[in-house]
Protein backbone atom coordinates (compact mmCIF):
# COMPACT_ATOMS: atom_id res chain seq x y z
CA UNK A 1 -142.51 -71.20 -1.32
CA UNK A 2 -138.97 -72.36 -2.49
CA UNK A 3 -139.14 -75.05 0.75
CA UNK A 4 -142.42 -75.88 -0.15
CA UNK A 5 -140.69 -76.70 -3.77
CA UNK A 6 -138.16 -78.41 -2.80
CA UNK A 7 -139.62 -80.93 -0.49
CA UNK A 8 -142.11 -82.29 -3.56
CA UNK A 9 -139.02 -82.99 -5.43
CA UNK A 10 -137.29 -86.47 -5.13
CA UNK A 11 -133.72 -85.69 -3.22
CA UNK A 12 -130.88 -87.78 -2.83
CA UNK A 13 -130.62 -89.52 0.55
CA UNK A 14 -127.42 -91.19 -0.20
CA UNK A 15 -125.60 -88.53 2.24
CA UNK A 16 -127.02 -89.86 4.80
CA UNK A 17 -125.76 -93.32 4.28
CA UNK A 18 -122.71 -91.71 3.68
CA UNK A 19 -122.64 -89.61 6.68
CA UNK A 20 -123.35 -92.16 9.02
CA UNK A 21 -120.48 -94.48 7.53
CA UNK A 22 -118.23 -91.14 8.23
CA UNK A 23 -118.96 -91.50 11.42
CA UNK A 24 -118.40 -94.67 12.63
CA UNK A 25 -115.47 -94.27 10.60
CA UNK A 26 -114.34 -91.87 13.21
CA UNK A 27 -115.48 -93.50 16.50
CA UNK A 28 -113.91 -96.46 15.83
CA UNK A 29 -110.34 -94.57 15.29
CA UNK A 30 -111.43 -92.32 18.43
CA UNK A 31 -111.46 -95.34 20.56
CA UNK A 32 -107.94 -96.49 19.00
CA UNK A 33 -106.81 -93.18 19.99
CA UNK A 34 -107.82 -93.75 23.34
CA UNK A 35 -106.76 -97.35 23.60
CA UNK A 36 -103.45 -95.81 22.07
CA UNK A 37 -102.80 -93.05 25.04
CA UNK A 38 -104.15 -95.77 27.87
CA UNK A 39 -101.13 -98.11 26.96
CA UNK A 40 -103.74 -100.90 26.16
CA UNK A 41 -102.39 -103.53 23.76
CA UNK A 42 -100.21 -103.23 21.08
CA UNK A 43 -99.22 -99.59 20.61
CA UNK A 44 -98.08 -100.06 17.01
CA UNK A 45 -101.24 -101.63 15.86
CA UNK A 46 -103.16 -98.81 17.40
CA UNK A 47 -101.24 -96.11 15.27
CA UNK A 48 -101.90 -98.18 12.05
CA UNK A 49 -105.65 -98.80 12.88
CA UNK A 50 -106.13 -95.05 13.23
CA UNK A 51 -103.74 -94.24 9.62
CA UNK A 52 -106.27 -97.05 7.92
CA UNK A 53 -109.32 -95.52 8.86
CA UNK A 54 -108.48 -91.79 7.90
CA UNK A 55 -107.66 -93.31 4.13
CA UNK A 56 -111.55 -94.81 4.53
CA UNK A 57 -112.72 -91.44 5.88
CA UNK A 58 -111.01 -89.81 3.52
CA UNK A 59 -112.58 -92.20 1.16
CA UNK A 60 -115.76 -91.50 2.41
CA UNK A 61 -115.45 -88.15 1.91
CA UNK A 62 -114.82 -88.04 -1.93
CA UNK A 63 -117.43 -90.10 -2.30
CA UNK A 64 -119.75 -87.12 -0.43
CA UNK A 65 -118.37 -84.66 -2.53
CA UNK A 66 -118.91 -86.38 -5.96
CA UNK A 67 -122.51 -86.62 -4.88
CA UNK A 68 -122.79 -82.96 -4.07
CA UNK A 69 -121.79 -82.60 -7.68
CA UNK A 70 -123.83 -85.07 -9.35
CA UNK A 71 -127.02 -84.72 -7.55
CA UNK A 72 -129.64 -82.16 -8.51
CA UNK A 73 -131.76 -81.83 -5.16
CA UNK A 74 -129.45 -82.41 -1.99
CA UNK A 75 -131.63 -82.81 1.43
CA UNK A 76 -129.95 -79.72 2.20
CA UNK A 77 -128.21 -76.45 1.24
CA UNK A 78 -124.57 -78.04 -0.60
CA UNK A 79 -122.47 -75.72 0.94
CA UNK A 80 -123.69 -77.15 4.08
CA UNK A 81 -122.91 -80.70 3.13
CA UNK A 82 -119.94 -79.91 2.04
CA UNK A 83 -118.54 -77.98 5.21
CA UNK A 84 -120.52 -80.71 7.07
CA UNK A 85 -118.17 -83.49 5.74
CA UNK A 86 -114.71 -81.69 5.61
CA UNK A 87 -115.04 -80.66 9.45
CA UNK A 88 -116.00 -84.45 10.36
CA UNK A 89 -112.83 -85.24 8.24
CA UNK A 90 -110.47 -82.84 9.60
CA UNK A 91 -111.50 -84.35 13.18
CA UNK A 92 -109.89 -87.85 11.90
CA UNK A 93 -106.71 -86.17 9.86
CA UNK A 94 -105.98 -84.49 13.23
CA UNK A 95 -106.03 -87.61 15.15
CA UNK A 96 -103.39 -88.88 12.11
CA UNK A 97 -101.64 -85.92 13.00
CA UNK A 98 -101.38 -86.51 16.66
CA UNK A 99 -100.81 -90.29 15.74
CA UNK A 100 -97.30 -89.32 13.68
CA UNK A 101 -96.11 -86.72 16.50
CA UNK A 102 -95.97 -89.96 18.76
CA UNK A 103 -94.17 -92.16 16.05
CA UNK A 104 -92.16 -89.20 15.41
CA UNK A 105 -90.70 -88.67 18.99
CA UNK A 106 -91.44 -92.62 20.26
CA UNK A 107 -93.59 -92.17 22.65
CA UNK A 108 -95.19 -95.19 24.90
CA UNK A 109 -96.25 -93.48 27.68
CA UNK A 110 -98.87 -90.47 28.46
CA UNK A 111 -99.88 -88.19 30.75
CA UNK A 112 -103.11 -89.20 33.40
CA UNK A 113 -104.66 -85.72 31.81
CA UNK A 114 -103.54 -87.23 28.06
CA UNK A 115 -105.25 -90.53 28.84
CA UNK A 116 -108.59 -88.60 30.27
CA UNK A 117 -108.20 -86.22 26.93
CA UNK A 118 -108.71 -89.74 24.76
CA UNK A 119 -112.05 -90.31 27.12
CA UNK A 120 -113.27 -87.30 25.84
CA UNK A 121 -112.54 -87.59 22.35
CA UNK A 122 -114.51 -90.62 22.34
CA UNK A 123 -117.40 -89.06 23.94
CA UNK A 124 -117.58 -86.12 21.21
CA UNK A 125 -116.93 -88.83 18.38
CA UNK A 126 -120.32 -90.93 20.06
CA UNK A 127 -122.19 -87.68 20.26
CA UNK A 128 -121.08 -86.48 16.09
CA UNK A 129 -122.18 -90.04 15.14
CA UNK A 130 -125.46 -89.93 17.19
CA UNK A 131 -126.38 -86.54 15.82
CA UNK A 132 -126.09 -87.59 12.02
CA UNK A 133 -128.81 -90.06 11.68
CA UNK A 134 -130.89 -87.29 13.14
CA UNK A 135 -130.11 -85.06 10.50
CA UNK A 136 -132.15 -87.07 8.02
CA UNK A 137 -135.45 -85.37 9.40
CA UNK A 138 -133.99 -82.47 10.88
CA UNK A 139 -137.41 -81.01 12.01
CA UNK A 140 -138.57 -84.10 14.52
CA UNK A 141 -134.70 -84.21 15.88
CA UNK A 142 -134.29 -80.43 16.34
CA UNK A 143 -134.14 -80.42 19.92
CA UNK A 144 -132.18 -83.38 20.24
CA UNK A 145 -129.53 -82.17 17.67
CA UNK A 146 -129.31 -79.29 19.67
CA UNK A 147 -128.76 -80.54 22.94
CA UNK A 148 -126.06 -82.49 21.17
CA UNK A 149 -124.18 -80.10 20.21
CA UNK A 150 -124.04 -78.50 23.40
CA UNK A 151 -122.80 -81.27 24.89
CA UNK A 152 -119.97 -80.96 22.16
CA UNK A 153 -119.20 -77.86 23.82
CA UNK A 154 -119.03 -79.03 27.02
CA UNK A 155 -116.73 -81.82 26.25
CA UNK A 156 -114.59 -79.00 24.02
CA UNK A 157 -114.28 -76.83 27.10
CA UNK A 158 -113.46 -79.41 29.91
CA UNK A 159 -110.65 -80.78 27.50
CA UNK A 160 -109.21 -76.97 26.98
CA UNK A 161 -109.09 -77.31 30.88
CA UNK A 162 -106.90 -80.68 30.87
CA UNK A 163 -104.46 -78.94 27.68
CA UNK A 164 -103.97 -75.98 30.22
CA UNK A 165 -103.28 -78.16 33.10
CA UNK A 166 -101.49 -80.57 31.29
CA UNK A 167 -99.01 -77.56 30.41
CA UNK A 168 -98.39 -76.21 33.84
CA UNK A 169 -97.75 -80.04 34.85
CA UNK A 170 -95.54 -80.39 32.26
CA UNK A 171 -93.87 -77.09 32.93
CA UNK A 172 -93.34 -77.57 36.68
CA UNK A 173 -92.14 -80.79 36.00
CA UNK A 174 -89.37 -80.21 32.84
CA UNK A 175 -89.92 -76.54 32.48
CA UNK A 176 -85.80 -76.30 33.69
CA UNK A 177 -84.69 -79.61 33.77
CA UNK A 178 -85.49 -81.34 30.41
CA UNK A 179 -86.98 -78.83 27.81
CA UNK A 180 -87.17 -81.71 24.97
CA UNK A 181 -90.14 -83.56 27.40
CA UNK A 182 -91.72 -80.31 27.95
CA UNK A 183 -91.99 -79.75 23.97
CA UNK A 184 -92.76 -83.38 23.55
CA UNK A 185 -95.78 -83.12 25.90
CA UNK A 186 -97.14 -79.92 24.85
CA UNK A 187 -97.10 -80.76 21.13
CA UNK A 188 -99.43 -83.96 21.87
CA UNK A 189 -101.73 -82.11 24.29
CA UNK A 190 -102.35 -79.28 21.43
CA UNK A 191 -102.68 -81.91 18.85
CA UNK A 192 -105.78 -83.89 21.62
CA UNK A 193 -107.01 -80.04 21.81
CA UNK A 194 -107.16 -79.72 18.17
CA UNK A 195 -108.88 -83.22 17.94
CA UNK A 196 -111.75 -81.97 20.41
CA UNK A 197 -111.41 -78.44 18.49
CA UNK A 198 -112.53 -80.04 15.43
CA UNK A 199 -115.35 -82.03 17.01
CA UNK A 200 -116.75 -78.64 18.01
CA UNK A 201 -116.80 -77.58 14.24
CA UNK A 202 -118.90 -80.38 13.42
CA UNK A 203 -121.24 -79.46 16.11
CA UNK A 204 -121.45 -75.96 14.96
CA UNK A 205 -122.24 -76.96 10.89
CA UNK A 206 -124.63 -79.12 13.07
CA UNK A 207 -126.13 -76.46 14.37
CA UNK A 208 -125.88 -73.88 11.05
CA UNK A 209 -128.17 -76.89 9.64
CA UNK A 210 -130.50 -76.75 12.07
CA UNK A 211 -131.02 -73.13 11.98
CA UNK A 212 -131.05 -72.89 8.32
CA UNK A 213 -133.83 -75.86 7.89
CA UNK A 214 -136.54 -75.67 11.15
C-alpha cells in the first residue's frame, strides 16, 4: 500500500540529472587515468584533468545531498541515494589519491599490468554510467541493471588478479635489489585496486536498489 502511495505522489527527478552528470564526471577522469598510466600526452595535464573533475564530482555530490534534504518524495529510499552518491564519489577521490602517490614519488612510467589496470577502470566507469540512466525506471531496466553489475564484478576480480601479479613482478624484480621501487609499485597497484574496489560498491548500492524497489 505504502508503494502504491508513493508512486501517485509527484517525486523529484532531479537525481537523476544529477546522477548521470556524476557519472560522466567520472568516465571522463577514468579515461585520464588511463591516458595517464599509458604515457599518452602530457602527463602533467593528465594529473590536473583528473584533480578538476573530483572538485566537479565533489560538486555534484553536494548538490545530491542538499536535494535529499530538501525534497519531500525522493524516487527512492534516501538512504539509498545517499550511499548511492558517496560510493560513486569515493571511486573519483581514489583516483585523486592514486593521482598524488605518482606526483608524490615522480613517476612517468608504469607497469604493462598498471596500464591494463587503467583499461579496466574505464570499463567499470562505462558500465556505473550506463547503469544510472536505468535507474530512473528501475522496474523495465531490472535485468539489465543486474547484468551490469555483474559485469562490475567481473572487471573487480580480473583487476585483483593483475594487483597480485603485479606484486610478485614487482617483488621478483626489486624484492632485494631496490626496496624503494618495490614500495613505489605496490602503493600504485593498491591505490588502481581500490579504484576498481570502489566501482564494485557502486554496483552493489546498484543492486540494494534493485532489490529494495522490483
Amino acid at each position: 500500500m505504502m508503494n502504491l502511495f508513493r508512486a501517485l505522489l509527484p517525486r523529484e527527478d532531479r537525481f537523476f540529472d544529477l546522477f548521470a552528470q556524476h557519472s560522466r564526471v567520472v568516465v571522463e577522469a577514468a579515461g585520464s587515468l588511463k591516458s595517464l598510466l599509458a604515457a599518452e600526452g602530457d602527463l602533467e595535464r593528465h594529473c590536473q584533468r583528473i584533480i578538476e573533475l573530483e572538485n566537479e564530482a565533489d560538486e555534484i555530490t553536494r548538490q545530491v545531498l542538499l536535494a535529499v534534504r530538501r525534497s519531500f518524495i525522493t524516487p527512492f529510499d534516501r538512504g539509498d541515494i545517499k550511499d548511492l552518491i558517496q560510493s560513486m564519489d569515493d571511486a573519483i577521490d581514489m583516483m585523486h589519491k592514486t593521482v598524488k602517490t605518482i606526483r608524490l614519488f615522480e613517476q612517468s612510467s608504469f607497469d604493462p599490468r598498471m596500464r591494463e589496470m587503467g583499461v579496466l577502470i574505464v570499463e567499470a566507469a562505462g558500465l556505473i554510467a550506463e547503469a544510472v540512466p536505468l535507474l530512473n525506471r528501475v522496474g523495465t531496466h531490472s535485468a539489465r541493471l543486474s547484468a551490469i553489475a555483474e559485469e562490475v564484478v567481473r572487471v573487480e576480480g580480473r583487476a585483483d588478479d593483475l594487483h597480485d601479479e603485479g606484486l610478485k613482478d614487482l617483488f621478483q624484480r626489486y624484492g632485494n635489489s631496490n626496496p624503494m621501487a618495490y614500495f613505489i609499485g605496490s602503493e600504485i597497484y593498491s591505490e588502481l585496486e581500490k579504484v576498481v574496489d570502489r566501482f564494485e560498491d557502486v554496483a552493489d548500492e546498484i543492486s540494494g536498489i534493485v532489490i529494495e524497489n522490483v
